[in-house]
C-alpha atoms as a PDB file:
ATOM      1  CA  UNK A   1       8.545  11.849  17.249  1.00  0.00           C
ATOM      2  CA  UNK A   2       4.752  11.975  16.808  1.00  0.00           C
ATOM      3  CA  UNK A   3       2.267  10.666  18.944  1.00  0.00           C
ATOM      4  CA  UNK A   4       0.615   7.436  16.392  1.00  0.00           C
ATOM      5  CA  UNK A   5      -2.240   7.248  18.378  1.00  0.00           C
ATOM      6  CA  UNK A   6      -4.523   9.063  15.988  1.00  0.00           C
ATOM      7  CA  UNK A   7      -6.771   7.117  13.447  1.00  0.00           C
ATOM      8  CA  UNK A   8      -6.654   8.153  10.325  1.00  0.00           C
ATOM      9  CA  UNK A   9      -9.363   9.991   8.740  1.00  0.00           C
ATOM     10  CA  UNK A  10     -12.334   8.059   7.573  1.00  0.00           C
ATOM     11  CA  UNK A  11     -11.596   9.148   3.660  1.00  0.00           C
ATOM     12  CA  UNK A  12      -8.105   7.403   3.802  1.00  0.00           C
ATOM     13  CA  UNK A  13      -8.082   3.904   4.428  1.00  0.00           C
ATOM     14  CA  UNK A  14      -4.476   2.678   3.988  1.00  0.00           C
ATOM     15  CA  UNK A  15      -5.544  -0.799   2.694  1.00  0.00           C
ATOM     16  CA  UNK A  16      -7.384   0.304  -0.245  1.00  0.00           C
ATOM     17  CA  UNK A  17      -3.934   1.107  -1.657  1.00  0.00           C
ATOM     18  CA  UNK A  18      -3.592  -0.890  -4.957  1.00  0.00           C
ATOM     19  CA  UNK A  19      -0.829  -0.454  -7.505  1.00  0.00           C
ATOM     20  CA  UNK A  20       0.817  -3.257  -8.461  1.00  0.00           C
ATOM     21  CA  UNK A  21      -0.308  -6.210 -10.319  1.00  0.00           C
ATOM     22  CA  UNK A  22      -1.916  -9.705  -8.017  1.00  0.00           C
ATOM     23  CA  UNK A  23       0.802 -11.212  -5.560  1.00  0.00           C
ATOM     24  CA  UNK A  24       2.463 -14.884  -6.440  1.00  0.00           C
ATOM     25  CA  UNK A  25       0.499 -17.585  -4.694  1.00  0.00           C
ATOM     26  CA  UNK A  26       3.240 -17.974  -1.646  1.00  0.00           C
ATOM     27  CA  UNK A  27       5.047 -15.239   0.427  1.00  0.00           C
ATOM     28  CA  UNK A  28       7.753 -15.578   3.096  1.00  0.00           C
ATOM     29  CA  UNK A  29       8.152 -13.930   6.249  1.00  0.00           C
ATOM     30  CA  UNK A  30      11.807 -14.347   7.528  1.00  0.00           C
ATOM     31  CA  UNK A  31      11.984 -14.127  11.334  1.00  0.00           C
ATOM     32  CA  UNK A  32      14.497 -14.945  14.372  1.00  0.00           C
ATOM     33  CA  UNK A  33      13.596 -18.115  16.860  1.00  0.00           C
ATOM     34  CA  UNK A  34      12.647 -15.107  19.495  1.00  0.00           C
ATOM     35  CA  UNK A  35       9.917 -14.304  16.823  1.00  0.00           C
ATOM     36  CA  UNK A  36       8.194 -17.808  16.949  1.00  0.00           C
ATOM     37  CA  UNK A  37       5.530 -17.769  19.867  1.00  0.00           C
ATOM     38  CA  UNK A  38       4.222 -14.588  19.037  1.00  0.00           C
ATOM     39  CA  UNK A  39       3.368 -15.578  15.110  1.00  0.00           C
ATOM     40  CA  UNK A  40       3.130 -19.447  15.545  1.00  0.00           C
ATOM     41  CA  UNK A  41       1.623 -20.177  19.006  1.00  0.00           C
ATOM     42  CA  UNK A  42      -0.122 -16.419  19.560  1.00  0.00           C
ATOM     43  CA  UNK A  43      -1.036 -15.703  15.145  1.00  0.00           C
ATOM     44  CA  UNK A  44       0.205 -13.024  15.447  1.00  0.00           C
ATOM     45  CA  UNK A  45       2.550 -10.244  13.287  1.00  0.00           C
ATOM     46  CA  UNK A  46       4.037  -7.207  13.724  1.00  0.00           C
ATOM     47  CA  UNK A  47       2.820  -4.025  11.872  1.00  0.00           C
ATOM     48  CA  UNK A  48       5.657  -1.597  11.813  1.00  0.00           C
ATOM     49  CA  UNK A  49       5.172   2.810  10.936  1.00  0.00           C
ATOM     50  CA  UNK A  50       7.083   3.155   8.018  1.00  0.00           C
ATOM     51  CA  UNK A  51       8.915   6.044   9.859  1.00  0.00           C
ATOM     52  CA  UNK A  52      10.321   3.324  12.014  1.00  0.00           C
ATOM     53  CA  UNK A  53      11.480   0.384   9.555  1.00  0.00           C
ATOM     54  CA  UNK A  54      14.768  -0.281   9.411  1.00  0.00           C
ATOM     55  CA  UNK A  55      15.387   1.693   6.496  1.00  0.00           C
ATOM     56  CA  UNK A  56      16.256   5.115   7.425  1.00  0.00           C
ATOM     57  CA  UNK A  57      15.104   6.482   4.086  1.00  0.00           C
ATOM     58  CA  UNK A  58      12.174   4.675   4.081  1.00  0.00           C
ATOM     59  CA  UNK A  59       9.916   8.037   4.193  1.00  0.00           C
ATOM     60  CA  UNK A  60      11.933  10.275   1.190  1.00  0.00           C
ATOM     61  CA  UNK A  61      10.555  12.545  -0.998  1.00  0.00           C
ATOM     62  CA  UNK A  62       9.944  10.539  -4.107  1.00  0.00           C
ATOM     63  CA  UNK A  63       7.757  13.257  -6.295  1.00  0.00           C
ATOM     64  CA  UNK A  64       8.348  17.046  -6.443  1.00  0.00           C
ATOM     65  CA  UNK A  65       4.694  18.411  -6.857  1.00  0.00           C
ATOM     66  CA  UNK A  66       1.177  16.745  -6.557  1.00  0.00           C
ATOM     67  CA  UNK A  67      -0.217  18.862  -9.116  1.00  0.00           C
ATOM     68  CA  UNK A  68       1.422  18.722 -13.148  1.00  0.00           C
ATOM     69  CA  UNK A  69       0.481  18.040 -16.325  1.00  0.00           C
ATOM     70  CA  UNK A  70      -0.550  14.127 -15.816  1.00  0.00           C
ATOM     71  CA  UNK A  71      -2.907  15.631 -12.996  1.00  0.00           C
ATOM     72  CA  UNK A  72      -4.886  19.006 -14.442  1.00  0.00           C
ATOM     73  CA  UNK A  73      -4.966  16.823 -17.542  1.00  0.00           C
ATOM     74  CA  UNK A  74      -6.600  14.023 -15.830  1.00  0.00           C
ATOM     75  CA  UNK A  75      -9.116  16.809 -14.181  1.00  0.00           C
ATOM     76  CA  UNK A  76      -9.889  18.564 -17.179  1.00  0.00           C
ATOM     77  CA  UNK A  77     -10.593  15.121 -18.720  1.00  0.00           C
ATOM     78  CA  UNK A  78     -12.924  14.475 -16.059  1.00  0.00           C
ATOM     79  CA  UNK A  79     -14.625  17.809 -16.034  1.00  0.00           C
ATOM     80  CA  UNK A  80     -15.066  17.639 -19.845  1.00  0.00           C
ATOM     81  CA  UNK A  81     -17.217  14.334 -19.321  1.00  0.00           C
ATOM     82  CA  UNK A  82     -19.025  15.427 -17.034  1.00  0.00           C
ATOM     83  CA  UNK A  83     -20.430  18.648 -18.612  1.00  0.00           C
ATOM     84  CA  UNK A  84     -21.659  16.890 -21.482  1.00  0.00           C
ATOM     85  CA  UNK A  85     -24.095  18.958 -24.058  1.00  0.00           C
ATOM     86  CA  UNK A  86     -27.106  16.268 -22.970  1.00  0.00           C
ATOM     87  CA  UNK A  87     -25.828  17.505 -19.631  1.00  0.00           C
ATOM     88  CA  UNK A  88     -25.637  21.014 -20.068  1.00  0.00           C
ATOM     89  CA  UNK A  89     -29.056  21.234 -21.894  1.00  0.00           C
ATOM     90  CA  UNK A  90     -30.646  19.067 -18.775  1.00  0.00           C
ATOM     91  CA  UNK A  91     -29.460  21.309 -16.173  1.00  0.00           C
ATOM     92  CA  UNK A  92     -29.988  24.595 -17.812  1.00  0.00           C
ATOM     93  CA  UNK A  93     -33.656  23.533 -18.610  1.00  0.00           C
ATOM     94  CA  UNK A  94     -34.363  22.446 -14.982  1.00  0.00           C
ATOM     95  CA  UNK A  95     -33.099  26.210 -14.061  1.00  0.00           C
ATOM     96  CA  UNK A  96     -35.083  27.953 -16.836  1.00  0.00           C
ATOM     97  CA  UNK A  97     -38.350  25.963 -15.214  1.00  0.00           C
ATOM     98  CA  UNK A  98     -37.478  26.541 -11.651  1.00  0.00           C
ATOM     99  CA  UNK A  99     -37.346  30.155 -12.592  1.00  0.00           C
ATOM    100  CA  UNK A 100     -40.840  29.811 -14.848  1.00  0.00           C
ATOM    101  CA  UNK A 101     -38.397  30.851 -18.016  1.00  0.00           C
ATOM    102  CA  UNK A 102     -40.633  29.522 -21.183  1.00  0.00           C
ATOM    103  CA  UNK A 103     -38.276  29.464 -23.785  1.00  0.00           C
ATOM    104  CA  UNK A 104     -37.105  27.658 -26.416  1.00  0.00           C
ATOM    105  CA  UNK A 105     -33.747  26.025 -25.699  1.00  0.00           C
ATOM    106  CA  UNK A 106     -32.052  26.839 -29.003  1.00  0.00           C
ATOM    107  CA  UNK A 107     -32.697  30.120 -28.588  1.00  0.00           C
ATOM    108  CA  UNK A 108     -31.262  30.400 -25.442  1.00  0.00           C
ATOM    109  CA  UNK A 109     -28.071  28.896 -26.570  1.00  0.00           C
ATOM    110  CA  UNK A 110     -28.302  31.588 -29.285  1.00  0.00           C
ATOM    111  CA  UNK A 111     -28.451  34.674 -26.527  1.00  0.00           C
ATOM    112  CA  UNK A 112     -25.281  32.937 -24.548  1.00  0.00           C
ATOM    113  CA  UNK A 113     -23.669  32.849 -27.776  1.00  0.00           C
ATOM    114  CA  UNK A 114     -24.558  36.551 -28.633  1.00  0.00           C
ATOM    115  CA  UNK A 115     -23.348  37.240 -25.100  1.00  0.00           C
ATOM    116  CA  UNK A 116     -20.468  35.862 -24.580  1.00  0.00           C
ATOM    117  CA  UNK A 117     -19.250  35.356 -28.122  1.00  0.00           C
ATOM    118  CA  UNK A 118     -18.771  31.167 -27.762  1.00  0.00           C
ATOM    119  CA  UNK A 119     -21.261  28.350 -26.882  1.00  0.00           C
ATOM    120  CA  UNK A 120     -22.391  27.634 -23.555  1.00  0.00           C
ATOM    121  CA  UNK A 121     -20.903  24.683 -23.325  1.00  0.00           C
ATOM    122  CA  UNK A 122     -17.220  26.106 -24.697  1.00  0.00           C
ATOM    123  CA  UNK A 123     -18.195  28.740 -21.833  1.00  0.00           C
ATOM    124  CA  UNK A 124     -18.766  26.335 -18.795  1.00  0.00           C
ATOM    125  CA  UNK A 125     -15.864  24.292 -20.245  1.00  0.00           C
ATOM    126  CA  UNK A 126     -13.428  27.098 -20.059  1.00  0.00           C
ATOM    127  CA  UNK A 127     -14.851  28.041 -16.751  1.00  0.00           C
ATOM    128  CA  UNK A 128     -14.366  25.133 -14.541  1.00  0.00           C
ATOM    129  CA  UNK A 129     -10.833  24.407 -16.911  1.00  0.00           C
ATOM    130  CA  UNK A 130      -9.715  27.484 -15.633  1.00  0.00           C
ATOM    131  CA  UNK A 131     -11.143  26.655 -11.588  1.00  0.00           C
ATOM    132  CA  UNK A 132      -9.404  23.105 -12.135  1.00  0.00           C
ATOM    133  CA  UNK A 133      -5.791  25.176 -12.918  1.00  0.00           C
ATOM    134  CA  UNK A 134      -6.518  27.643  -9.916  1.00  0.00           C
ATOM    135  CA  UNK A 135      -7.347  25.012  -7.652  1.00  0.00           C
ATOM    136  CA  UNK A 136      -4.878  22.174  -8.552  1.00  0.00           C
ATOM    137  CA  UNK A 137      -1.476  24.708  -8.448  1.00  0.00           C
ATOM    138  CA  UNK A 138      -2.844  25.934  -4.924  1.00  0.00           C
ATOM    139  CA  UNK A 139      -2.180  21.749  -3.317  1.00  0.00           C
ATOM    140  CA  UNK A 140       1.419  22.506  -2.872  1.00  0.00           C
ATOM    141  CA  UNK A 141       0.769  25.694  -0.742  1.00  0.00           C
ATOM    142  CA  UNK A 142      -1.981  23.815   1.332  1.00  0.00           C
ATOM    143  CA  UNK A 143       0.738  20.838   1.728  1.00  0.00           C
ATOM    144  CA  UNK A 144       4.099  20.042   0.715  1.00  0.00           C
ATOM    145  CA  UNK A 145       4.932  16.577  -0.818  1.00  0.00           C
ATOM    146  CA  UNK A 146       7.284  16.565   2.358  1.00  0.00           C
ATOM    147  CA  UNK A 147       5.123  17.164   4.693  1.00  0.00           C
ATOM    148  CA  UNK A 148       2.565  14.991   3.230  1.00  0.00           C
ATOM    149  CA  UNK A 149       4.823  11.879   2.838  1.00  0.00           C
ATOM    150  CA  UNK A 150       6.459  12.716   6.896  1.00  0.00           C
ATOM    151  CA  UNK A 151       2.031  12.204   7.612  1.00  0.00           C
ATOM    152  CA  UNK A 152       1.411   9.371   5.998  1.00  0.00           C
ATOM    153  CA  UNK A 153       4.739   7.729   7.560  1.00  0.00           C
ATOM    154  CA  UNK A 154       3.504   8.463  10.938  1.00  0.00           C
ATOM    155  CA  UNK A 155      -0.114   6.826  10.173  1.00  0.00           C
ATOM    156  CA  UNK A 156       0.497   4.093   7.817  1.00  0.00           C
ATOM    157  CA  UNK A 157       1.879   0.723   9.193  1.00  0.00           C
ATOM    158  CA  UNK A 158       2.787  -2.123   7.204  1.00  0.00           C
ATOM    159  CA  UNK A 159       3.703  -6.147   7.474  1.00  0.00           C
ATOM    160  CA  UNK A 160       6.935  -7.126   5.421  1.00  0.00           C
ATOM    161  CA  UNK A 161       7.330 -10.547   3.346  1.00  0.00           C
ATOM    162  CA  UNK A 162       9.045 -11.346   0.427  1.00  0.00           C
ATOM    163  CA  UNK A 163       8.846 -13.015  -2.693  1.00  0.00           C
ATOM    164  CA  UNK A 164      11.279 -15.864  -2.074  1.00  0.00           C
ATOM    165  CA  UNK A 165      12.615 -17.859   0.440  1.00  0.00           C
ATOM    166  CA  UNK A 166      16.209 -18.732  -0.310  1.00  0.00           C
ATOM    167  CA  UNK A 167      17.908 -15.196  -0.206  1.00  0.00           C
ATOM    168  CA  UNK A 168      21.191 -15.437   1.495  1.00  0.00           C
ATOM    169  CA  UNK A 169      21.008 -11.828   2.798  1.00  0.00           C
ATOM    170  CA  UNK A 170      17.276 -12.344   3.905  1.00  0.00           C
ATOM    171  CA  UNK A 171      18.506 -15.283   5.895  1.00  0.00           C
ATOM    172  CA  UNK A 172      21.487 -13.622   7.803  1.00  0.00           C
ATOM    173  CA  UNK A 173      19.647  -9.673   8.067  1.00  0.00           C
ATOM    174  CA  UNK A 174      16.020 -11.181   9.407  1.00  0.00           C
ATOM    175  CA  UNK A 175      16.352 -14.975  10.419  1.00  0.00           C
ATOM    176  CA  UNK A 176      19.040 -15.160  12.761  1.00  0.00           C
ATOM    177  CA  UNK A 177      21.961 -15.784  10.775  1.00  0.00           C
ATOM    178  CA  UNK A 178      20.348 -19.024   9.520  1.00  0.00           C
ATOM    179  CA  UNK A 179      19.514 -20.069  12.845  1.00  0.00           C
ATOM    180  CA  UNK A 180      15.466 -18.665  12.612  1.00  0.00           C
ATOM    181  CA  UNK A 181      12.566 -19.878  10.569  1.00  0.00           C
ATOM    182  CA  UNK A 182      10.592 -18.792   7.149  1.00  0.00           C
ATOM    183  CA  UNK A 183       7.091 -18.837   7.844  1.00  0.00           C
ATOM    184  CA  UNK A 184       5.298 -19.015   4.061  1.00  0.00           C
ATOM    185  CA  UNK A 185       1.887 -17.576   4.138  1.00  0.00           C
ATOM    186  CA  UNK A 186      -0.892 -18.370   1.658  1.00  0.00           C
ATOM    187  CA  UNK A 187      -1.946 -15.228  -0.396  1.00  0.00           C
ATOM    188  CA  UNK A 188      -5.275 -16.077  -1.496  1.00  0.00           C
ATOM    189  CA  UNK A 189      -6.492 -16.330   2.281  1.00  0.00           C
ATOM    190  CA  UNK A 190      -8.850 -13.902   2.692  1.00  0.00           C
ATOM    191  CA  UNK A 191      -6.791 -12.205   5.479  1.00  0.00           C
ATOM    192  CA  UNK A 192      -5.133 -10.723   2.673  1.00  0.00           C
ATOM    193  CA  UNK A 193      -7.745  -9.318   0.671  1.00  0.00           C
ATOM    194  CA  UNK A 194     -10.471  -6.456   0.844  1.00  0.00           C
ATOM    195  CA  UNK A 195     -14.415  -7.463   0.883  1.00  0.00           C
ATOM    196  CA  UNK A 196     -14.370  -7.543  -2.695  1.00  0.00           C
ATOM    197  CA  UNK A 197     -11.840 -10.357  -2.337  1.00  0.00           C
ATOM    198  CA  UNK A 198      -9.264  -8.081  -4.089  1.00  0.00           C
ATOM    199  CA  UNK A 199      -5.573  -8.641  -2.675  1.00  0.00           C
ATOM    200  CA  UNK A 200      -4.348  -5.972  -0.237  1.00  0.00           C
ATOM    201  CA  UNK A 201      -0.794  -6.900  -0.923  1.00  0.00           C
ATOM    202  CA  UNK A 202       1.385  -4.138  -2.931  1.00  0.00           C
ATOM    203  CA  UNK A 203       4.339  -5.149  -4.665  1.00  0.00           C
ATOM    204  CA  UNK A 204       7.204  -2.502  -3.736  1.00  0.00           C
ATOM    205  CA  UNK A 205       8.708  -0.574  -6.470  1.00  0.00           C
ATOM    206  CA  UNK A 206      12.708   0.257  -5.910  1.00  0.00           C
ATOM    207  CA  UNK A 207      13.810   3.500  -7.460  1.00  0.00           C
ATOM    208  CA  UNK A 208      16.153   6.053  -6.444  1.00  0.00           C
ATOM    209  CA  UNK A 209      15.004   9.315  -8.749  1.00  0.00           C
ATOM    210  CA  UNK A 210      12.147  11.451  -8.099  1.00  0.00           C
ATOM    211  CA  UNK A 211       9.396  11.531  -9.927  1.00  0.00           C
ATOM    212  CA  UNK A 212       7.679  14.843 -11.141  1.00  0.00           C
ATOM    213  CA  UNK A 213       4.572  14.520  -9.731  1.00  0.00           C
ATOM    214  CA  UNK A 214       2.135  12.517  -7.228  1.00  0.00           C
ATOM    215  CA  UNK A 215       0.447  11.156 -11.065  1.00  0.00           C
ATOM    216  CA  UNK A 216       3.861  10.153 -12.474  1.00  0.00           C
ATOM    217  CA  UNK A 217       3.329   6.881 -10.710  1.00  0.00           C
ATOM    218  CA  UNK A 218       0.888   6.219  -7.614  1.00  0.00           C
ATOM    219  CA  UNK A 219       2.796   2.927  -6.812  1.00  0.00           C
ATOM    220  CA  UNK A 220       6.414   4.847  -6.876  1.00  0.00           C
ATOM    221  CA  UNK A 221       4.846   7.507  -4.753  1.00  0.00           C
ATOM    222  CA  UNK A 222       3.781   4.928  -2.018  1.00  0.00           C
ATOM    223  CA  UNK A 223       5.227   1.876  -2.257  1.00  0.00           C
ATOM    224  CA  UNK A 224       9.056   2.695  -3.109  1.00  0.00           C
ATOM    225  CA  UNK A 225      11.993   1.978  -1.369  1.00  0.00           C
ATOM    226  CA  UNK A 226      15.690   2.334  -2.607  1.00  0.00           C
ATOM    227  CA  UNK A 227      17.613   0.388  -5.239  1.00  0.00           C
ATOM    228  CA  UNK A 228      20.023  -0.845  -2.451  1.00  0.00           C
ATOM    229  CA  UNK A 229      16.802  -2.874  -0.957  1.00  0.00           C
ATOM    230  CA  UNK A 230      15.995  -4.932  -4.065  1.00  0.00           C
ATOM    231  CA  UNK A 231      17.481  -8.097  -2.864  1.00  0.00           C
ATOM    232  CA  UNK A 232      14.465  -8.203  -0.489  1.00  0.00           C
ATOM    233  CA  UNK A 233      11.824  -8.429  -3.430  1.00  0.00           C
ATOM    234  CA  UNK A 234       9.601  -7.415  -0.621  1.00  0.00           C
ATOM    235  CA  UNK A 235       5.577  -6.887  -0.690  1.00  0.00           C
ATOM    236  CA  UNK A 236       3.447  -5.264   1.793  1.00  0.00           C
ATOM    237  CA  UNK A 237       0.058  -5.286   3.490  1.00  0.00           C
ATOM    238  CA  UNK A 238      -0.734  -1.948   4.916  1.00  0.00           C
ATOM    239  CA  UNK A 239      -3.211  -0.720   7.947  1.00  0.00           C
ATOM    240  CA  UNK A 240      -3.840   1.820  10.374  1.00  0.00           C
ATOM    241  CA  UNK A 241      -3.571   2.148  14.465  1.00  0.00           C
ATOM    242  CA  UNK A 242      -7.408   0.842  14.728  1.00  0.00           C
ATOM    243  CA  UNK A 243      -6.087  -2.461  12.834  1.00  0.00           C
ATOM    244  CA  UNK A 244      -4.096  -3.434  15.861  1.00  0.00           C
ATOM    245  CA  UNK A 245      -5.108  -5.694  18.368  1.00  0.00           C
ATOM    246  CA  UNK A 246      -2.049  -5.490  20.459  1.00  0.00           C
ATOM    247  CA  UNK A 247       0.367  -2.972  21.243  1.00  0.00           C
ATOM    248  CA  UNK A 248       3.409  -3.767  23.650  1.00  0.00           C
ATOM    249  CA  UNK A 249       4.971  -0.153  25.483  1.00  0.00           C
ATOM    250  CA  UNK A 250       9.113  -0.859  25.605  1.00  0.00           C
ATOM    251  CA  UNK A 251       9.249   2.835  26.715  1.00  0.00           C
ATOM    252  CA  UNK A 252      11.698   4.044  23.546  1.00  0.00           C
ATOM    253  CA  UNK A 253       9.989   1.450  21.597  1.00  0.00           C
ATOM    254  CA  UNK A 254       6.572   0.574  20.542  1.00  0.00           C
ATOM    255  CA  UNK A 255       5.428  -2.720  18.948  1.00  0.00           C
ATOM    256  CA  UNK A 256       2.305  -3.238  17.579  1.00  0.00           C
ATOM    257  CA  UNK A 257       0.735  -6.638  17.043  1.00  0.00           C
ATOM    258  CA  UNK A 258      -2.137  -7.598  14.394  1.00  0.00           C
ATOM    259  CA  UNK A 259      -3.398 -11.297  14.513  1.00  0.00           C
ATOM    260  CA  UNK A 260      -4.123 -13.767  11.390  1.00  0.00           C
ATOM    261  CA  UNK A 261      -6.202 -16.376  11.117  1.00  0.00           C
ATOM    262  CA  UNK A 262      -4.230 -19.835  11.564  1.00  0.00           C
ATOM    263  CA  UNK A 263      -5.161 -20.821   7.843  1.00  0.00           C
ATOM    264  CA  UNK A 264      -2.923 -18.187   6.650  1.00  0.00           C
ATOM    265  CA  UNK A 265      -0.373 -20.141   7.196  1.00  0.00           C
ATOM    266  CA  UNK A 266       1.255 -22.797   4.293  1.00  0.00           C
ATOM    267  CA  UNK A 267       4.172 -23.726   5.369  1.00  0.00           C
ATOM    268  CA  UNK A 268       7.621 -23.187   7.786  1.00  0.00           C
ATOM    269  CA  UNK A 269      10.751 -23.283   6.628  1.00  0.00           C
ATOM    270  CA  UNK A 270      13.755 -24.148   9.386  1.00  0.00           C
ATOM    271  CA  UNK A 271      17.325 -22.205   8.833  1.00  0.00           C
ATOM    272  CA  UNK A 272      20.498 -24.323   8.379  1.00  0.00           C
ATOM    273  CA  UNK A 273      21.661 -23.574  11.889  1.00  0.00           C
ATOM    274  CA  UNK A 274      18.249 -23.652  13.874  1.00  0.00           C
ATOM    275  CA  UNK A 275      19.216 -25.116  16.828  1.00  0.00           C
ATOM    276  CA  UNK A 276      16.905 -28.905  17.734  1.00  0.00           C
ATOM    277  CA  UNK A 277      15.345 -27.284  20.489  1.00  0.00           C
ATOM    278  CA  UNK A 278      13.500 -24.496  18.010  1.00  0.00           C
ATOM    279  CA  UNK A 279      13.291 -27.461  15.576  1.00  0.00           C
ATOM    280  CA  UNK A 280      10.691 -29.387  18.040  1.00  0.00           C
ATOM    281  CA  UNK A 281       9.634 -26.693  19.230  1.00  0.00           C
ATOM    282  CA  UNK A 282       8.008 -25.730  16.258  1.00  0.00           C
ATOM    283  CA  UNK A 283       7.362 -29.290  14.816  1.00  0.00           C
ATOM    284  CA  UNK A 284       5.200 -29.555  18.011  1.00  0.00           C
ATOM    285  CA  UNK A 285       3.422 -25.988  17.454  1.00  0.00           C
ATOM    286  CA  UNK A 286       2.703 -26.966  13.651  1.00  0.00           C
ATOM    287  CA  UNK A 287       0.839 -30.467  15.076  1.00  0.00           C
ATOM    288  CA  UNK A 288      -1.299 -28.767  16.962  1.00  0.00           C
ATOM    289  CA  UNK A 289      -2.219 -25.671  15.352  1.00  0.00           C
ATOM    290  CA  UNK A 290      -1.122 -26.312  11.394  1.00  0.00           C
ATOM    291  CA  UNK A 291      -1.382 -29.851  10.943  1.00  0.00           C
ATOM    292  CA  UNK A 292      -1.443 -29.235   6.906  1.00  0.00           C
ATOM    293  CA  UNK A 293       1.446 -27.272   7.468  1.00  0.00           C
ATOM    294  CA  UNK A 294       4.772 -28.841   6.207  1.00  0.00           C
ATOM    295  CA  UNK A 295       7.986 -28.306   8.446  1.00  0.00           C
ATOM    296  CA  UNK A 296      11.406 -27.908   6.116  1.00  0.00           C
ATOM    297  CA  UNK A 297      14.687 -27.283   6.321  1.00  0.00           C
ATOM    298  CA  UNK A 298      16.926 -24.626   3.982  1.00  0.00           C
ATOM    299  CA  UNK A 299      20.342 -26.695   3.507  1.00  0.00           C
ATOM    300  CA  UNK A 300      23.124 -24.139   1.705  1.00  0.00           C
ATOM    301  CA  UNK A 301      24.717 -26.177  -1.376  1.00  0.00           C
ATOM    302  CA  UNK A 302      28.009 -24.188  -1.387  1.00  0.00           C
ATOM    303  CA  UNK A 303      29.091 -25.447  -4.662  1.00  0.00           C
ATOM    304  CA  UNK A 304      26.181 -24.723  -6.631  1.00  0.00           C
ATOM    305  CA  UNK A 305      25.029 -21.285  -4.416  1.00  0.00           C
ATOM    306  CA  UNK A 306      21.716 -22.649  -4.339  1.00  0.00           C
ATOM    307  CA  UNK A 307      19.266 -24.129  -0.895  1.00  0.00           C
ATOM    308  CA  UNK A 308      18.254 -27.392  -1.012  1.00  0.00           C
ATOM    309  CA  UNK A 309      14.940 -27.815   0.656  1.00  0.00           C
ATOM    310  CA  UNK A 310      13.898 -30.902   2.379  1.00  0.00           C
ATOM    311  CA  UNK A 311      10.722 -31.874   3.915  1.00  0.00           C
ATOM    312  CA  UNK A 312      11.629 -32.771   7.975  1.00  0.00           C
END
């Protein structure tokens, strides 16, 4: 396993990661009683490397090339505005006066066409077309997507929630069989946005084929997990190693702690089963820390296969 320790390099920022369309106004982090202190009394969540989530396919291979036709189409596009005739005719007179040239302009479009048998700007076009193809079909021998993806697993970290809070799986998988706690956090705190007040949250996309290539779709490439995780209609906010505040050294383990401002925080939801102790426990936390914060409880309605939340 690789050492995380690195930060990641200052052109690649993890949080400025946005594919997916604005979050929903509420989303739930499921959690066992154990879990409690450190988010409730301490504010603060675990980030987790994506190499070490519980999904052992987390990190796959889900494009075959970063350079196809999306891509060196998208390049050429680019290139083409760029080298503009207003362009062209700017930079080429600049050169002609650096060099003291004193000539008209159309008739030095007329020698490049005598030349080279095309215009100069069907020249430069085909020129840096043709550097775009060399240099786009030589990223797969610099990196492969594998080795690419394994990188970015390593670096990136991320904080789980989902988009609901009554998923029977979600309960018995992350909150203690019904005996932990939902905590709901407000999206539109800042916590969760970029200085532009954009939302770092990512929606995750669950897909099982690959796609063709990194440009196929940027969301599928990054934020993808497996059909067979769909139930969790999870969303993410990502960050890097410098991000933490916290890190706690179990020897084969390593958890790594991030804190959130106490505003973050909308609401708690109690399991079925949480025992009374956890259920004052956390009634007292909430009146001291997150006295707008309502305290509820999930009841199963077996007939129906539905919760029934009540305010406690």
């Amino acid at each position: 396993m690789s050492d995380y320790s690195a930060d990641l390099p200052d052109i690649f920022n993890p949080e400025d990661f946005k594919f997916s369309e604005p979050p929903p106004p509420v989303l739930y982090k499921y959690m066992i009683t154990e879990r409690v202190d450190d988010v409730l009394e301490r504010n603060m969540v675990r980030f987790t490397h994506l190499v070490d989530t519980n999904d052992s396919f987390e990190v796959r291979k889900t494009f075959r090339r970063f350079a196809g036709p999306k891509l060196i189409k998208m390049m050429k596009g680019a290139v083409s505005n760029m080298f503009t005739p207003a362009f062209i005719e700017r930079e080429l007179k600049s050169k002609m006066a650096e060099r003291g040239i004193d000539l008209p302009y159309a008739q030095v479009k007329e020698m490049f066409r005598q030349q080279f048998g095309m215009s100069i700007e069907d020249l430069l076009q085909s020129q840096m077309n043709g550097f775009v193809g060399q240099l786009l079909g030589g990223l797969d021998m610099v990196k492969t997507p594998e080795e690419f993806l394994i990188e970015i697993g390593s670096i990136l970290m991320c904080f789980s929630l989902s988009e609901r809070w009554d998923i029977a799986t979600m309960w018995a998988h992350y909150g203690g069989n019904h005996a932990g706690v939902v905590v709901a956090f407000d999206t539109d705190h800042d916590w969760f946005k970029d200085d532009k007040g954009v939302s770092k949250l990512q929606k995750i996309k669950y897909l099982d084929e690959q796609n063709d290539e990194l440009f196929d779709d940027l969301q599928a490439a990054f934020s993808s997990k497996a059909t067979d995780w769909a139930y969790e209609r999870e969303w993410r906010i990502n960050t890097a190693m410098k991000q933490i505040d916290k890190t706690i050294d179990l020897g084969i383990d390593k958890i790594h702690l991030r804190s959130f401002p106490p505003e973050a925080v909308h609401s708690v939801i109690l399991g079925a089963k949480t025992s009374d102790a956890t259920v004052e426990h956390v009634r007292d936390i909430l009146k001291r820390k997150y006295p707008w914060a309502k305290l509820q409880k999930a009841t199963p309605q077996r007939m129906v296969s539905a919760y029934e939340l009540q305010e406690i």
